[in-house]
C-alpha atoms as a PDB file:
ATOM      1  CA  UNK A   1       0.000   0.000   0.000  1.00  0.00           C
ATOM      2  CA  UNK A   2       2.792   2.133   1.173  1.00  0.00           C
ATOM      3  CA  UNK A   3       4.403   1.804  -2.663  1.00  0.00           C
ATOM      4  CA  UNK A   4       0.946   3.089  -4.351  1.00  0.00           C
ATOM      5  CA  UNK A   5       1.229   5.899  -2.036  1.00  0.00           C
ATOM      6  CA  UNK A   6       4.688   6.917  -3.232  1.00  0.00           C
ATOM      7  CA  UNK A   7       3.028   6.522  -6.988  1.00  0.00           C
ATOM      8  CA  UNK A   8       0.729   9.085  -6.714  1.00  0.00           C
ATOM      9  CA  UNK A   9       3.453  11.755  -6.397  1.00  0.00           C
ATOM     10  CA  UNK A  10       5.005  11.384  -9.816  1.00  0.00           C
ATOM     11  CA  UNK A  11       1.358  10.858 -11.099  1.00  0.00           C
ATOM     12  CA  UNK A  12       0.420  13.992  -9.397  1.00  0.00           C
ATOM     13  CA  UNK A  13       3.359  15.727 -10.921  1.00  0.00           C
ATOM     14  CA  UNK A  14       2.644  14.573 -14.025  1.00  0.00           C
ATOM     15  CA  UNK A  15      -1.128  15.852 -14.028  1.00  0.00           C
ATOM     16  CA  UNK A  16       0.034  19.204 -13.090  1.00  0.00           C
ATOM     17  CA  UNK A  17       2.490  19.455 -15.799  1.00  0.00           C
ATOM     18  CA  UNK A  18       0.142  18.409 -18.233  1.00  0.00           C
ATOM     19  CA  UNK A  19      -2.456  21.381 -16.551  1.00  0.00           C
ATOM     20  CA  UNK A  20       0.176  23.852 -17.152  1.00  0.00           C
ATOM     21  CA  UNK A  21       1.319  22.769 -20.107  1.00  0.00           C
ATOM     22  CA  UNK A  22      -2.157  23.097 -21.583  1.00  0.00           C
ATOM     23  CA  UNK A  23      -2.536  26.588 -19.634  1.00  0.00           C
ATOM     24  CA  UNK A  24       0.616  27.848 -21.204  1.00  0.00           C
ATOM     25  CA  UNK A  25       0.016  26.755 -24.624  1.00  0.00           C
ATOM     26  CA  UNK A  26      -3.545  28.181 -25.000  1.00  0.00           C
ATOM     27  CA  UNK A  27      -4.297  30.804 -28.049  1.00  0.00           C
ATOM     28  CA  UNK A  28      -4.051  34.035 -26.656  1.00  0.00           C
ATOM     29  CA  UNK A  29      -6.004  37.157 -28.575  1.00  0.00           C
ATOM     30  CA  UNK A  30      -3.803  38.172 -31.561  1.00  0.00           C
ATOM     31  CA  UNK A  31      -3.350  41.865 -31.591  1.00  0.00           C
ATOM     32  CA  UNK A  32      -1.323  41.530 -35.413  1.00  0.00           C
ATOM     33  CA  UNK A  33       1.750  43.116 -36.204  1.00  0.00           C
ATOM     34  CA  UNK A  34       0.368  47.003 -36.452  1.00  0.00           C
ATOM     35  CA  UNK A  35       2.802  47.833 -33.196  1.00  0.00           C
ATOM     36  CA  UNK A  36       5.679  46.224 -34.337  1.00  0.00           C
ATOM     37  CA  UNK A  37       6.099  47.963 -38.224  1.00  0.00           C
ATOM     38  CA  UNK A  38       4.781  51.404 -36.856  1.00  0.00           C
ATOM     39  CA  UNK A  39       8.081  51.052 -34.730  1.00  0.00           C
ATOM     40  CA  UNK A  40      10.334  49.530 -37.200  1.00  0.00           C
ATOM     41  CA  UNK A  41       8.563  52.475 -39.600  1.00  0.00           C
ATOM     42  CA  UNK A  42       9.907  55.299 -37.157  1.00  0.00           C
ATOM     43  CA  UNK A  43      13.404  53.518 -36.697  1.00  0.00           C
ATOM     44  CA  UNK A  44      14.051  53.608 -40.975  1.00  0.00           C
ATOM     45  CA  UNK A  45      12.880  57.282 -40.727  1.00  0.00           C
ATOM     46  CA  UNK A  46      15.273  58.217 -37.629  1.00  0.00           C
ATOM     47  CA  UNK A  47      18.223  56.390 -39.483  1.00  0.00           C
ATOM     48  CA  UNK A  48      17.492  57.830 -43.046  1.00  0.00           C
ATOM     49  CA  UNK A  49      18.205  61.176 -41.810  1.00  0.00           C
ATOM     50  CA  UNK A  50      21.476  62.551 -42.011  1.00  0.00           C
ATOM     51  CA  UNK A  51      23.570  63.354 -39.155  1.00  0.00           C
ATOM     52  CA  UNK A  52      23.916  66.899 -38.098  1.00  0.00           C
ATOM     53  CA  UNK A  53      27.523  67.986 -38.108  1.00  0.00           C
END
């Protein structure tokens, strides 16, 4: 009995992992890439001008 006992930690742990794993994995709202390229838009502009001497 006492060995069944010490089977239901790894069982245990392997339920939770497969909880989180799940949790961690789900689809998350996309919010596209409209941040991203309005960044990467003002970083082309602020290297495209010339330096001031």
């Amino acid at each position: 009995m006492a060995a069944l006992v010490w089977l239901l930690i790894p069982l245990g742990a392997a339920v939770g992992a497969g909880l989180w794993g799940s949790w961690a994995n789900r689809t998350r709202k996309a919010r596209g890439d409209g941040p991203e390229l309005d960044g990467y838009a003002r970083f082309r502009a602020a290297m495209e001008k010339s330096p001031r001497a």
